[in-house]
C-alpha atoms as a PDB file:
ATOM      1  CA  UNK A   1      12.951 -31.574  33.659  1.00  0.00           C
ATOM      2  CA  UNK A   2      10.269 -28.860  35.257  1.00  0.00           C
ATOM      3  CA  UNK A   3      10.391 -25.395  34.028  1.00  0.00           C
ATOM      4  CA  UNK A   4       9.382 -22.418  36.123  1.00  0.00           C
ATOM      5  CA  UNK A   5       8.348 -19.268  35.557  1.00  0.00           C
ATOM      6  CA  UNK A   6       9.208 -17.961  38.463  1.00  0.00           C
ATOM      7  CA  UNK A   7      13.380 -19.448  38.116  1.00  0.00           C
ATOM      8  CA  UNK A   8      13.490 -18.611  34.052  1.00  0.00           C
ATOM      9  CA  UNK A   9      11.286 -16.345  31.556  1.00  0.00           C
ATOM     10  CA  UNK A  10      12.829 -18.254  28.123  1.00  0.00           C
ATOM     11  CA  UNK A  11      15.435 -21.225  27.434  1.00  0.00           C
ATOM     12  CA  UNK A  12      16.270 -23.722  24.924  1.00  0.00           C
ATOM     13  CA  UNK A  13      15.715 -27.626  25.467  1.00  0.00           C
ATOM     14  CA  UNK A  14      16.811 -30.373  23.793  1.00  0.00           C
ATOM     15  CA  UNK A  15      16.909 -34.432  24.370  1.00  0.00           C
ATOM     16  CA  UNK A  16      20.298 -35.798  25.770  1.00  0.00           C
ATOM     17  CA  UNK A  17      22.876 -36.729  23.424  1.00  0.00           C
ATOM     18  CA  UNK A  18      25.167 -39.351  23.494  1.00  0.00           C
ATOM     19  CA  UNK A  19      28.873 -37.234  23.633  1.00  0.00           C
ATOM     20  CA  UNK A  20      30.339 -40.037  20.887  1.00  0.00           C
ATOM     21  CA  UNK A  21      27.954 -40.652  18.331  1.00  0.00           C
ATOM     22  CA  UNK A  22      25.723 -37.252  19.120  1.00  0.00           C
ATOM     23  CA  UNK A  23      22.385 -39.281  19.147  1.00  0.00           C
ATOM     24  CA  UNK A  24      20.266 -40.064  21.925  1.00  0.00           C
ATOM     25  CA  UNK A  25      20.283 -43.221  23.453  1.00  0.00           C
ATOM     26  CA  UNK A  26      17.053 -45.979  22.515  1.00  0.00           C
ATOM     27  CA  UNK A  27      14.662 -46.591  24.802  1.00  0.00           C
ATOM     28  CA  UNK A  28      14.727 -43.011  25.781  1.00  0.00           C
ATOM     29  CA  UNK A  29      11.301 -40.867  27.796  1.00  0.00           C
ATOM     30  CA  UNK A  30      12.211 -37.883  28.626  1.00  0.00           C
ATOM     31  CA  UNK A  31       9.763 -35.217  29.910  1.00  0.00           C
ATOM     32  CA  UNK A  32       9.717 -31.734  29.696  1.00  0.00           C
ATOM     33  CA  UNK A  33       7.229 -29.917  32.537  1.00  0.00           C
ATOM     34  CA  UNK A  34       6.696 -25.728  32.246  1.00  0.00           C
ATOM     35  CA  UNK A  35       5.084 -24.133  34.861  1.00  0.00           C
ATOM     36  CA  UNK A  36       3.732 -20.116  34.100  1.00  0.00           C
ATOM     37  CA  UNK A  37       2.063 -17.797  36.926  1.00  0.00           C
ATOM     38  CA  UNK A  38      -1.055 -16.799  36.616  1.00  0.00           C
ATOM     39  CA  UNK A  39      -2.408 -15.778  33.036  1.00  0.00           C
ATOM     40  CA  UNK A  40       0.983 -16.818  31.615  1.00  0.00           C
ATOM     41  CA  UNK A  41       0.960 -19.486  28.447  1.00  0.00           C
ATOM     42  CA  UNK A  42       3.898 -21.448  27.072  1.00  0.00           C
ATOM     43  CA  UNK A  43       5.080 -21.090  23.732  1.00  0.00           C
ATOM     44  CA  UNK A  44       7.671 -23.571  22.248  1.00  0.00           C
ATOM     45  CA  UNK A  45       9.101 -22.381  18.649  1.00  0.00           C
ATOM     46  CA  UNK A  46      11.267 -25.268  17.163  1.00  0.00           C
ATOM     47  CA  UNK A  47      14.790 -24.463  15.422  1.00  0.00           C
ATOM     48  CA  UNK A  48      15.446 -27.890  14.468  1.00  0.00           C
ATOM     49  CA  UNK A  49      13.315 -30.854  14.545  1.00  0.00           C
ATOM     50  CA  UNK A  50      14.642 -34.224  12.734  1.00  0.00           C
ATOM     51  CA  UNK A  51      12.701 -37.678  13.968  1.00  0.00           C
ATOM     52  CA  UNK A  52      11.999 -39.214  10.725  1.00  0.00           C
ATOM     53  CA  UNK A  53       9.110 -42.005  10.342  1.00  0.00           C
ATOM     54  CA  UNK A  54      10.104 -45.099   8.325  1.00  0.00           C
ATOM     55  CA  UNK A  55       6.140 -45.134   7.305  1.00  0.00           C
ATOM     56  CA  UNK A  56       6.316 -41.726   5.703  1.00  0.00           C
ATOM     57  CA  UNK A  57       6.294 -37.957   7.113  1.00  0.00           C
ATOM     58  CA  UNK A  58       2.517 -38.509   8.548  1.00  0.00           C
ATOM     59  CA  UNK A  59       2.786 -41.318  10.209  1.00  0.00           C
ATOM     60  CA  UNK A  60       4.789 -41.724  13.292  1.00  0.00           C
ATOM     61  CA  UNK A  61       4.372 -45.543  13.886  1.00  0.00           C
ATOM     62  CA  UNK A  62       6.884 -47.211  16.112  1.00  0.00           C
ATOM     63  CA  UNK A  63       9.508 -44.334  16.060  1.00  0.00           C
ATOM     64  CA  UNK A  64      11.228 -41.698  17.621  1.00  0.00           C
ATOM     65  CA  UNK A  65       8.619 -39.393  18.824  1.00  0.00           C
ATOM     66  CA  UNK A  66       7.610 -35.645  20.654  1.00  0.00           C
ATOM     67  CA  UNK A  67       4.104 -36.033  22.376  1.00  0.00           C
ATOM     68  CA  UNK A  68       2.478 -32.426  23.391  1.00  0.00           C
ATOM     69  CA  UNK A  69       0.029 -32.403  26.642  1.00  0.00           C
ATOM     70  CA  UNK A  70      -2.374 -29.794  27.758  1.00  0.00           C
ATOM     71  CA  UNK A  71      -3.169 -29.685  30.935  1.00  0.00           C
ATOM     72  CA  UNK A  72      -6.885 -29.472  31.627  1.00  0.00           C
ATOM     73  CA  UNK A  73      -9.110 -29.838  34.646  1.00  0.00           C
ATOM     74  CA  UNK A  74      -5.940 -31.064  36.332  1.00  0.00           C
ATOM     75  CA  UNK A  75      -5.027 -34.241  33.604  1.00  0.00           C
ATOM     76  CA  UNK A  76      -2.750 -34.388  30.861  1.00  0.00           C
ATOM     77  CA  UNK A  77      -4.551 -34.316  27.175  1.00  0.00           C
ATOM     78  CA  UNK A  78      -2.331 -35.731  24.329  1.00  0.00           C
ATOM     79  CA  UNK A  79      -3.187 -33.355  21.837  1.00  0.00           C
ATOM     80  CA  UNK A  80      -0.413 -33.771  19.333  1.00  0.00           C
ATOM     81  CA  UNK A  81       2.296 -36.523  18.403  1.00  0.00           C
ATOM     82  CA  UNK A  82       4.834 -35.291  16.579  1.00  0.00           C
ATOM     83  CA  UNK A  83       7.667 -37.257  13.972  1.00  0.00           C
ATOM     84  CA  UNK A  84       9.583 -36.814  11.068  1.00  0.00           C
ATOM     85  CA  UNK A  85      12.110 -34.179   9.800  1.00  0.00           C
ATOM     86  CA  UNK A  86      10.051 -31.050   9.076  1.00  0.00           C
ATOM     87  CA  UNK A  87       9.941 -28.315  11.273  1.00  0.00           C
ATOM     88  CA  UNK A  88       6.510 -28.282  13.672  1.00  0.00           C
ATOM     89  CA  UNK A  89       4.771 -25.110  13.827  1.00  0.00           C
ATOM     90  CA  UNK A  90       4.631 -22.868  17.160  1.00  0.00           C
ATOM     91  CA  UNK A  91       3.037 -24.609  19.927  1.00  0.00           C
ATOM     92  CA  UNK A  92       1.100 -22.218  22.981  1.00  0.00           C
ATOM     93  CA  UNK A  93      -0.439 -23.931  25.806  1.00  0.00           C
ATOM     94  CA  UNK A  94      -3.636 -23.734  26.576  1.00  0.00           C
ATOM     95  CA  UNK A  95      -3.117 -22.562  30.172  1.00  0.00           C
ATOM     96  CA  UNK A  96      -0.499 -21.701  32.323  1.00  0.00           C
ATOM     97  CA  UNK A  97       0.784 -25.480  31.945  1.00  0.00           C
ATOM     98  CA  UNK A  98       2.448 -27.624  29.462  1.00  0.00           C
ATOM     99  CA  UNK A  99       4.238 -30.745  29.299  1.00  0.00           C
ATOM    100  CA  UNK A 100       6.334 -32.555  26.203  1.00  0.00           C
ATOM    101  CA  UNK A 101       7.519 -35.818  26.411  1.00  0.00           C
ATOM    102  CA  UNK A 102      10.219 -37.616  24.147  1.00  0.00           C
ATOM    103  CA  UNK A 103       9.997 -41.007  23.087  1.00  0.00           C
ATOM    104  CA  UNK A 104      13.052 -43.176  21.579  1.00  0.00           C
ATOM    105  CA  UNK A 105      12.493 -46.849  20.778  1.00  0.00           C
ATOM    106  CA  UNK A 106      15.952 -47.336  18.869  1.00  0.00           C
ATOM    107  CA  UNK A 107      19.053 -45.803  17.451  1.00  0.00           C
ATOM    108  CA  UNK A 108      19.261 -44.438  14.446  1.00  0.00           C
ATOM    109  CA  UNK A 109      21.829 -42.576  12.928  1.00  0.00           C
ATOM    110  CA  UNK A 110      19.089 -39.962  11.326  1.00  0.00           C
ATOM    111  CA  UNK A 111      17.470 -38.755  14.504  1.00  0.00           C
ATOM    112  CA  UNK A 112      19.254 -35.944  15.850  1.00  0.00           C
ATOM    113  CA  UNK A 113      16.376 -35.129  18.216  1.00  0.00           C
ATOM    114  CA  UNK A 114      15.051 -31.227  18.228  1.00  0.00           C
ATOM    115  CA  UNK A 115      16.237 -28.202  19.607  1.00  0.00           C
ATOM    116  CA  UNK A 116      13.632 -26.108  20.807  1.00  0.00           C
ATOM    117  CA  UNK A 117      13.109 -22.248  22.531  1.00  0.00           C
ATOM    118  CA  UNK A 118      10.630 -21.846  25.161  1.00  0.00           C
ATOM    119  CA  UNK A 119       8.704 -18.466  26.446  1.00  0.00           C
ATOM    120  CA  UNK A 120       6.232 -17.777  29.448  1.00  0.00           C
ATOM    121  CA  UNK A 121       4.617 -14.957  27.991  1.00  0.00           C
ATOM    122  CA  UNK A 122       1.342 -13.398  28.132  1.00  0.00           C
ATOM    123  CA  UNK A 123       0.548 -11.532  24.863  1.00  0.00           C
ATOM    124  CA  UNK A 124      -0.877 -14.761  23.446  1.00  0.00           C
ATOM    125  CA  UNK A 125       2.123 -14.882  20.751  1.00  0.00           C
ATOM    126  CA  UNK A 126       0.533 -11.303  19.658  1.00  0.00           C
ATOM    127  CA  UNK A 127       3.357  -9.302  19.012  1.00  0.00           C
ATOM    128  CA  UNK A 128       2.276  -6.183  17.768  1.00  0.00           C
ATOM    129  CA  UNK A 129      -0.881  -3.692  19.148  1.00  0.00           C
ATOM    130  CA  UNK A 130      -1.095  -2.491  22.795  1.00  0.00           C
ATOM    131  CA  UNK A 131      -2.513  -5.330  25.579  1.00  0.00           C
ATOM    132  CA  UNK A 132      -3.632  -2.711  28.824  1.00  0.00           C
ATOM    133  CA  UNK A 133      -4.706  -5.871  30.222  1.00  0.00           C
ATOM    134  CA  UNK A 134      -2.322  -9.347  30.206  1.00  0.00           C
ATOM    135  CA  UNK A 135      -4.982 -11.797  31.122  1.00  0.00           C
ATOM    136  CA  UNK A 136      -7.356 -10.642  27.993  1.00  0.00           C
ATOM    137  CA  UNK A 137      -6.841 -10.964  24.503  1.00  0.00           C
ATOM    138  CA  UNK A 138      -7.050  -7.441  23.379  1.00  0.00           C
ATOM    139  CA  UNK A 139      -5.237  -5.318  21.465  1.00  0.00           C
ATOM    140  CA  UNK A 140      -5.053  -1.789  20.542  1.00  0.00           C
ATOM    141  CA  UNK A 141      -4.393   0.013  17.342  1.00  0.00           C
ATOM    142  CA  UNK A 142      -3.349   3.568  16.759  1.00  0.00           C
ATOM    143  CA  UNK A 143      -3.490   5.996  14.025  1.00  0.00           C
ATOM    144  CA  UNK A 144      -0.628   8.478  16.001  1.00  0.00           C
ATOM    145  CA  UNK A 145       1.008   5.196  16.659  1.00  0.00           C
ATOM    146  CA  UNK A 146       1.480   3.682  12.877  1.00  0.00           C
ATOM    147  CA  UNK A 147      -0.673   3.927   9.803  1.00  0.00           C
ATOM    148  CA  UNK A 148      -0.167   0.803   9.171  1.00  0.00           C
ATOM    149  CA  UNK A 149       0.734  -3.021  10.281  1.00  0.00           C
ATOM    150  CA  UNK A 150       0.322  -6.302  10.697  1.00  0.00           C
ATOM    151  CA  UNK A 151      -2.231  -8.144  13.014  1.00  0.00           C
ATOM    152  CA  UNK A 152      -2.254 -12.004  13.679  1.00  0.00           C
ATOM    153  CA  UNK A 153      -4.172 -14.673  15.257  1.00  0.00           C
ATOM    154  CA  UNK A 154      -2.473 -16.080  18.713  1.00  0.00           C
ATOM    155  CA  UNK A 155       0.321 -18.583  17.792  1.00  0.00           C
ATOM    156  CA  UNK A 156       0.333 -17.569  14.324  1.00  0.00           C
ATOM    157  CA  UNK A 157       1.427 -19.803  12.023  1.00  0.00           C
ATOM    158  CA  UNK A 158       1.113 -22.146  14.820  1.00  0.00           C
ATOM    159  CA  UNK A 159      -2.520 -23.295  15.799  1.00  0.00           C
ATOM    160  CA  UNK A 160      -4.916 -20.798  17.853  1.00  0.00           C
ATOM    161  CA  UNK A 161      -5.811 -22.047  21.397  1.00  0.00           C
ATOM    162  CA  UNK A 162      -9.139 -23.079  22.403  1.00  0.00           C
ATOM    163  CA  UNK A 163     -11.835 -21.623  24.117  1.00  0.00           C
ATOM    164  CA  UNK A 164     -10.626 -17.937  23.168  1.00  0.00           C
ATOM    165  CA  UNK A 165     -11.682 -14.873  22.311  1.00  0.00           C
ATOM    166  CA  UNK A 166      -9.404 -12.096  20.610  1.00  0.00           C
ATOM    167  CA  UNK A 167      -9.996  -8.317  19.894  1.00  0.00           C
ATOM    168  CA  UNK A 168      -8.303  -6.248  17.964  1.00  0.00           C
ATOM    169  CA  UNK A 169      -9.868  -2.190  18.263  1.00  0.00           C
ATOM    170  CA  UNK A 170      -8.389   0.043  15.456  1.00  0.00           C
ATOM    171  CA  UNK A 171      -8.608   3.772  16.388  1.00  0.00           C
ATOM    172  CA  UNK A 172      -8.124   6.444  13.354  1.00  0.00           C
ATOM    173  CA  UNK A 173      -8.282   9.663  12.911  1.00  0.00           C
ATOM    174  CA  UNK A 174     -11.522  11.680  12.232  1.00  0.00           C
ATOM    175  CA  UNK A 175     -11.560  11.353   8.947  1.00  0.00           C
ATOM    176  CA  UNK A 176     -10.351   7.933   8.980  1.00  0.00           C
ATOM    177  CA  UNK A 177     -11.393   4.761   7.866  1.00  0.00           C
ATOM    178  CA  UNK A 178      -9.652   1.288   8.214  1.00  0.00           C
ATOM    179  CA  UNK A 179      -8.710  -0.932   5.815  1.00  0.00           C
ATOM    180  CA  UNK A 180      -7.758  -4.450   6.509  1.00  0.00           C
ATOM    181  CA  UNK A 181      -6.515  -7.306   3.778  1.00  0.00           C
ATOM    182  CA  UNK A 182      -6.372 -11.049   4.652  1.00  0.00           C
ATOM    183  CA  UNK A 183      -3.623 -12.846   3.480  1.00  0.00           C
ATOM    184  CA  UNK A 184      -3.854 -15.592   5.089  1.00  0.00           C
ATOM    185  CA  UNK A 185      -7.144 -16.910   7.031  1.00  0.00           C
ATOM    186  CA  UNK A 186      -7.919 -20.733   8.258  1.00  0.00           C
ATOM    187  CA  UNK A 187     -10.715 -20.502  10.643  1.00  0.00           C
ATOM    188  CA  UNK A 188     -12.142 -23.907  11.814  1.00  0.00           C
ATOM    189  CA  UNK A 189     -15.897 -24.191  11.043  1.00  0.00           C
ATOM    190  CA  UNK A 190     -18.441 -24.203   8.447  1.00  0.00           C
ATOM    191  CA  UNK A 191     -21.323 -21.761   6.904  1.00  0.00           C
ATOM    192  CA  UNK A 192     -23.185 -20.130   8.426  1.00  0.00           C
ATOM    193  CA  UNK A 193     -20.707 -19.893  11.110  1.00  0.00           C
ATOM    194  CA  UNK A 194     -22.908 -20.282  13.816  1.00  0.00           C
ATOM    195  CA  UNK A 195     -23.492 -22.260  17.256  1.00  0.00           C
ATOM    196  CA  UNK A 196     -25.365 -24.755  15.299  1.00  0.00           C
ATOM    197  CA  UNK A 197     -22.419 -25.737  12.821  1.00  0.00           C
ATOM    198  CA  UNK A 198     -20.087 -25.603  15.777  1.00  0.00           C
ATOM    199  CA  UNK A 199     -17.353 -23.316  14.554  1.00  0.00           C
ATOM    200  CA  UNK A 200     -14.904 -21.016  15.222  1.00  0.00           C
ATOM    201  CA  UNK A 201     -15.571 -17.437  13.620  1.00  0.00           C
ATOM    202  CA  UNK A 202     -14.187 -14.224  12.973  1.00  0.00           C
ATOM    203  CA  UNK A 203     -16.397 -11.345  12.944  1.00  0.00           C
ATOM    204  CA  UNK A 204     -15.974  -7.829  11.927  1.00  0.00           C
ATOM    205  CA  UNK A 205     -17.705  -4.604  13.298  1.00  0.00           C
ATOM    206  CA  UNK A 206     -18.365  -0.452  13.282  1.00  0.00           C
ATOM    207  CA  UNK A 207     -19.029  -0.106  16.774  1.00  0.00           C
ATOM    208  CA  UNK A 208     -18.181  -2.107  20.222  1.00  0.00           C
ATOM    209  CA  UNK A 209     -21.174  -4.416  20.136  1.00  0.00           C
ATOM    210  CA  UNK A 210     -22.333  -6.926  17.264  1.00  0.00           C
ATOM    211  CA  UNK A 211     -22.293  -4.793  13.850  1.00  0.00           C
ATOM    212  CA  UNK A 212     -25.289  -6.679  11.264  1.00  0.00           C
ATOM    213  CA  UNK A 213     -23.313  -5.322   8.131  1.00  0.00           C
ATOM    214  CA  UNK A 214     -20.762  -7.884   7.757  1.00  0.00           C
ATOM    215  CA  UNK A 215     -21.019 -11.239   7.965  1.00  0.00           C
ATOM    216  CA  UNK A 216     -19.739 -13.669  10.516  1.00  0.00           C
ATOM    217  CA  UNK A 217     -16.450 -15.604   8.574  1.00  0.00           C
ATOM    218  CA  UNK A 218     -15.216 -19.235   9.012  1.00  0.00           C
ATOM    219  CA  UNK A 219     -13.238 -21.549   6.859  1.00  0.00           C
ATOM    220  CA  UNK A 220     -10.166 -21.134   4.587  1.00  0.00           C
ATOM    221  CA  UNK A 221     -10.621 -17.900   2.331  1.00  0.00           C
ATOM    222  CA  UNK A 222      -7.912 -17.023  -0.423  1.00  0.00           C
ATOM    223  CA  UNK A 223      -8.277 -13.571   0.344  1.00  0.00           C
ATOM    224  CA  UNK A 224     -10.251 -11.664   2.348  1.00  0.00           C
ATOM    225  CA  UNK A 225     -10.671  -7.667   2.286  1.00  0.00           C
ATOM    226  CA  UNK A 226     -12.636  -5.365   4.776  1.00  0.00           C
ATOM    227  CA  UNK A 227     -13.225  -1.583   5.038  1.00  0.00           C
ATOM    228  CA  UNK A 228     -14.904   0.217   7.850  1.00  0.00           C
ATOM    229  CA  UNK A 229     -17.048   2.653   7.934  1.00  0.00           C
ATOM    230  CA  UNK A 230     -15.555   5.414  10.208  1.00  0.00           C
ATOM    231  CA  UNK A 231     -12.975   5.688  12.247  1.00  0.00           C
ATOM    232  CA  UNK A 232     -13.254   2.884  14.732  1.00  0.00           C
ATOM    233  CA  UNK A 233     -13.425  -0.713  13.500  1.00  0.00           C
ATOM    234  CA  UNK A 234     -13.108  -3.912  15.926  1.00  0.00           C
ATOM    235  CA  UNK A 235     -12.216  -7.717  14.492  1.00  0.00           C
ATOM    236  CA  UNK A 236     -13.204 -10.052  16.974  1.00  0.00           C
ATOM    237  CA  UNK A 237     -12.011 -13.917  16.740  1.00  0.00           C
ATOM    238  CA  UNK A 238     -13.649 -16.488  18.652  1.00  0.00           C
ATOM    239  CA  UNK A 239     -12.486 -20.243  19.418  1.00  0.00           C
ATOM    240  CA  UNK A 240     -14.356 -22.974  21.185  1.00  0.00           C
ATOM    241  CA  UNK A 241     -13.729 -26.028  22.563  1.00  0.00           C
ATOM    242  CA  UNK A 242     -13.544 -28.475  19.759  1.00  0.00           C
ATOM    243  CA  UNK A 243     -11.265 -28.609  16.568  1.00  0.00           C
ATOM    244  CA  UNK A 244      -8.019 -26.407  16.203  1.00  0.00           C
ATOM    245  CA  UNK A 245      -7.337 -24.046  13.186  1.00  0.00           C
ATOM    246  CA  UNK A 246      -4.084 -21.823  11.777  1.00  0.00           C
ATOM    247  CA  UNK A 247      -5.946 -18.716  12.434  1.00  0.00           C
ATOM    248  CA  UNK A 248      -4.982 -15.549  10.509  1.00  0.00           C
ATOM    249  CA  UNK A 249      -2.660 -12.986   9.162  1.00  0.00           C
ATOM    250  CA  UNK A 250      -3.688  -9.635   7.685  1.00  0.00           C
ATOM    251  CA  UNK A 251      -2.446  -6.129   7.065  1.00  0.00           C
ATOM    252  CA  UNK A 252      -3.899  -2.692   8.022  1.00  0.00           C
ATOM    253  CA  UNK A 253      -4.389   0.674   6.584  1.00  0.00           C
ATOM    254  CA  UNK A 254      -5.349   3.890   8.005  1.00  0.00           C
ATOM    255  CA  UNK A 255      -6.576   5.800   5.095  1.00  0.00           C
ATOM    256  CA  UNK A 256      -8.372   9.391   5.192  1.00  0.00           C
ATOM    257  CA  UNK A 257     -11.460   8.775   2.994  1.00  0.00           C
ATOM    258  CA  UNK A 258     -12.899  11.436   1.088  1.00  0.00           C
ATOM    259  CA  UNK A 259     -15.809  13.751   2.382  1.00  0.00           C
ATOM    260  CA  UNK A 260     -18.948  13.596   0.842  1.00  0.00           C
ATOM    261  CA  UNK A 261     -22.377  14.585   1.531  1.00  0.00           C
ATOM    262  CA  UNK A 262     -24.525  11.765   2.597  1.00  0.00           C
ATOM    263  CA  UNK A 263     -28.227  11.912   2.854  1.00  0.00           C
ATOM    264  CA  UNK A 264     -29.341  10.457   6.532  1.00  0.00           C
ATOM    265  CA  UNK A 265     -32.769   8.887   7.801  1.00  0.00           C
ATOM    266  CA  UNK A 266     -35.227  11.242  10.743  1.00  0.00           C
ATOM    267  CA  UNK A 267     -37.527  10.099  12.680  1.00  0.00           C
ATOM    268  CA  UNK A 268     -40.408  12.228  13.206  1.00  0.00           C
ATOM    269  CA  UNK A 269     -44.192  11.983  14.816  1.00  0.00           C
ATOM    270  CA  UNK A 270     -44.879  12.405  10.879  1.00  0.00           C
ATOM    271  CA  UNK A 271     -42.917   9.019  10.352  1.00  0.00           C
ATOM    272  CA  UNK A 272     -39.381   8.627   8.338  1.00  0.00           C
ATOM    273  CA  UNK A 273     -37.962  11.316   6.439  1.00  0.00           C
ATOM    274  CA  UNK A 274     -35.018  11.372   4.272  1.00  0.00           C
ATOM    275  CA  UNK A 275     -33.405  14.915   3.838  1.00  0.00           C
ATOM    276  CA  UNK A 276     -30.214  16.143   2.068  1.00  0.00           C
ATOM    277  CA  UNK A 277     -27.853  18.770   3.213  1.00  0.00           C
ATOM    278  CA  UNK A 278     -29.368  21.015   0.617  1.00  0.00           C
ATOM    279  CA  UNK A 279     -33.257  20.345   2.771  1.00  0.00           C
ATOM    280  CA  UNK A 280     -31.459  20.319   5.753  1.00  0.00           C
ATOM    281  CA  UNK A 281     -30.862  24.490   5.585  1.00  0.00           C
ATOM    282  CA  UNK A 282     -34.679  25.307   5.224  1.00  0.00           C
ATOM    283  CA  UNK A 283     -35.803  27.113   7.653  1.00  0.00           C
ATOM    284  CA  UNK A 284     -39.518  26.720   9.653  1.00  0.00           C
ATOM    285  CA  UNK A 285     -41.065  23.400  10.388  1.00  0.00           C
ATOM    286  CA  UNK A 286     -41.415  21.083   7.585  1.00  0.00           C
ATOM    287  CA  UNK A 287     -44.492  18.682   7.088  1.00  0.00           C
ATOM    288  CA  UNK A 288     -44.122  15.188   5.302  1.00  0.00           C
ATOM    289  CA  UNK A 289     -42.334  15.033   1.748  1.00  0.00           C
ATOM    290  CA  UNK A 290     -45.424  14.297  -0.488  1.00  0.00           C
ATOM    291  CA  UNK A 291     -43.509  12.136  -3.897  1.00  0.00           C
ATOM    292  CA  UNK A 292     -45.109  13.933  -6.578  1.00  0.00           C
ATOM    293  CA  UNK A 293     -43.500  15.068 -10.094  1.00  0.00           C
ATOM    294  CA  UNK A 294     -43.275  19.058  -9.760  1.00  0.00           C
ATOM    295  CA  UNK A 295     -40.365  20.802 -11.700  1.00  0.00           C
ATOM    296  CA  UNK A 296     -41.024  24.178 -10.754  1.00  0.00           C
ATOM    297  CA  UNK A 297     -41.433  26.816  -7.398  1.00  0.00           C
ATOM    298  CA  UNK A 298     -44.598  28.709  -7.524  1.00  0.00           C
ATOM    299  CA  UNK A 299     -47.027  29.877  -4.829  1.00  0.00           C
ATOM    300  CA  UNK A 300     -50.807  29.279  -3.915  1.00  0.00           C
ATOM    301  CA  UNK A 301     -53.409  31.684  -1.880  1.00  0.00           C
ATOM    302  CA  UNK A 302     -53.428  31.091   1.454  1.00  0.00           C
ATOM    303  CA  UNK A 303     -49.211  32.404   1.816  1.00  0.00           C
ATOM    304  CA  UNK A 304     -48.169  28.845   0.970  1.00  0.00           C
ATOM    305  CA  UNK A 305     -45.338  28.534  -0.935  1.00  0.00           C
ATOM    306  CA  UNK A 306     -44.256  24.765  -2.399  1.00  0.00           C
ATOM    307  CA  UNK A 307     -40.675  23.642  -3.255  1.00  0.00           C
ATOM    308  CA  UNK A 308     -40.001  21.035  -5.999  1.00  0.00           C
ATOM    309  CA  UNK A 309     -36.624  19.264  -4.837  1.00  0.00           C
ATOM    310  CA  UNK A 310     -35.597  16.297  -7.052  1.00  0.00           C
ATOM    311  CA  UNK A 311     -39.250  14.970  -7.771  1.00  0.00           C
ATOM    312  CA  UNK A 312     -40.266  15.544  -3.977  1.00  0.00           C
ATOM    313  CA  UNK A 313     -42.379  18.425  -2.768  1.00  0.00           C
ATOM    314  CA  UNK A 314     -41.723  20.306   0.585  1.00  0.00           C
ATOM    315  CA  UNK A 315     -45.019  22.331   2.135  1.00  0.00           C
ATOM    316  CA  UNK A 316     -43.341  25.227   4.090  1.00  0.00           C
ATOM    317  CA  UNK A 317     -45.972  27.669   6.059  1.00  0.00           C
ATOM    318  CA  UNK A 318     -44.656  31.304   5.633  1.00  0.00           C
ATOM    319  CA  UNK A 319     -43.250  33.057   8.462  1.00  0.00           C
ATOM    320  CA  UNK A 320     -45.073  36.625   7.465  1.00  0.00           C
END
C-alpha cells in the first residue's frame, strides 16, 4: 500500500483482518510505503499495538512483527523491529520517505495487529512556537504571544531524528528574562559533549551565536533548570548521525526580573576600569582608579581635588 502526499495529508492503517475470526492471516508481509513532498516527514502515532513475543516483551524472535525503514541514499535501513503488546512510541521519518512492513508467521488468537494514524507534516512533530520557515527546525517564542509554555524535542516522546539541528529563540519583553525547567531530558552522548565523545547536545545561549556561560548538555538529567540573562535566550539541539535518543520536554517562563544597578567593565587607553553608576555621573576626564585605603575627600595644592569611593581613589583635574 503507497501513501502520497500529494492524494492524502493523514489516515489510519492497519493489517488485513480475517472478517470471521478478526485476525490476520499467517504467513502474512504486508508493506506500507509513504511518500511526502519536499521537506515533508512522516509521523506514525500508534492507537493500538498488540503482537506479543512468546520470548518476552524484548524479544521478537520468530513472531508476529512491524519492521520500520528509513530511506537513505536511496536504500531501505531497518532501523527498528517492533513486537509485543505495548504501545510503540511516535515514529518520524528521517526524510520525506518511510516504509513499514508487517510480518505474520502464524495465527494466534492474541495478535490483533495495530492500528496506526499517519501525518505528512513539516513542523518536525513541534507543535507549539512559530516555524517562518517549513524546511528548518526553528521556532519562535513570544512574550505578546504567551508568557508561558511548553517546548519539545521533534517526535517527542518518540525518538529525535538524526542529523538535526533545532532552535528554539525566546523573545521577552525589556525587562524580561526567560526561565526554562527540564522535565524531562535524554540526550544521546557523553561528557564533555563534544565531537570527540560523539554525542548529541543541547546547548543554551544569550545571544544568536555560541554563548561560553553555559555549558554544552548531553545525557539523561533528572532535572534541568536555566535562566537567561536578558530578554532573548536561544536553546539549540543538535543530532548526528549515530545513536538515537528521547530528546526533551521543558516548560517556559517569561518573568520581569527586578532592576538593579550593575557595575560594568571600560576599556580605556589607560587599560580596564570598573565604574558604578554612582562614578559614572562625575564629570571631567577621569585618570586610572589608584586601590589605595582613603576614607575621606580633601584637597592638595596644585587645584587637585581626590575622591575616596569604596577604598578606590579617583584623581579629577578641576575645571576652574
Amino acid at each position: 500500500m503507497v501513501f502520497s502526499s500529494a492524494r492524502i495529508r493523514n489516515g489510519s492503517i492497519a493489517p488485513s483482518h480475517s472478517k470471521h475470526s478478526g485476525l490476520f492471516p499467517s504467513s502474512l508481509c504486508q508493506r506500507y510505503e509513504f511518500i511526502g513532498d519536499g521537506a515533508e516527514r512522516v509521523q506514525i502515532i500508534f492507537s493500538e499495538f498488540r503482537l506479543p513475543s512468546m520470548l518476552g516483551p524484548n524479544e521478537c524472535g520468530d513472531t508476529d512483527i512491524l519492521m520500520v525503514y528509513y530511506i537513505v541514499n536511496g536504500r531501505e535501513e531497518l532501523v527498528e523491529t517492533l513486537c509485543g503488546d505495548t504501545l510503540p512510541k511516535p515514529i518520524l521519518s528521517d526524510g520525506s520517505r518511510l516504509v513499514l512492513e508487517l510480518r505474520s508467521s502464524y495465527n494466534n488468537t492474541e495478535n490483533k495487529g495495530f492500528t496506526g494514524d499517519f501525518f505528512f507534516l513539516t513542523n518536525f512533530g513541534i507543535p507549539t512556537g512559530h516555524q517562518p520557515n517549513q524546511s528548518e527546525c526553528t521556532f519562535h517564542y513570544f512574550r505578546n504571544v504567551t508568557d508561558e509554555g511548553w517546548i519539545q524535542s521533534p517526535n517527542f516522546p518518540g525518538a529525535y531524528p538524526r542529523n538535526i539541528i533545532c532552535n528554539y529563540l525566546f523573545h521577552g519583553g525589556p525587562k524580561d528574562i526567560v526561565r526554562v525547567r527540564f522535565m524531562y531530558f535524554d540526550i544521546e552522548g557523553i561528557r564533555p559533549c563534544d565531537e570527540d565523545t560523539a554525542s548529541d547536545y543541547v546547548e543554551f545561549s544569550n545571544f544568536v551565536t555560541r554563548d561560553r556561560k553555559y555549558e554544552i548538555y548531553c545525557g539523561s538529567w533528572r532535572e534541568l533548570k536555566v535562566d537567561s540573562e536578558g530578554r532573548f535566550f536561544r536553546i539549540t539541539m543538535v543530532s548526528n548521525d549515530r545513536l538515537d535518543g528521547t530528546g526533551f520536554r521543558a516548560q517556559y517562563n517569561f518573568e520581569t526580573g527586578p532592576i538593579e544597578p550593575t557595575e560594568r567593565p571600560e576599556v580605556g587607553t589607560v587599560g580596564k576600569v570598573t565604574t558604578s553608576s554612582a562614578a559614572s555621573r562625575i564629570r571631567g576626564p577621569l585618570l586610572p582608579m589608584v586601590p589605595i585605603t582613603v576614607l575621606t575627600t580633601f584637597t592638595i595644592p596644585n587645584g587637585i581635588g581626590i575622591i575616596s569611593i569604596i577604598g578606590m581613589v579617583l584623581i579629577k583635574f578641576c575645571q576652574d
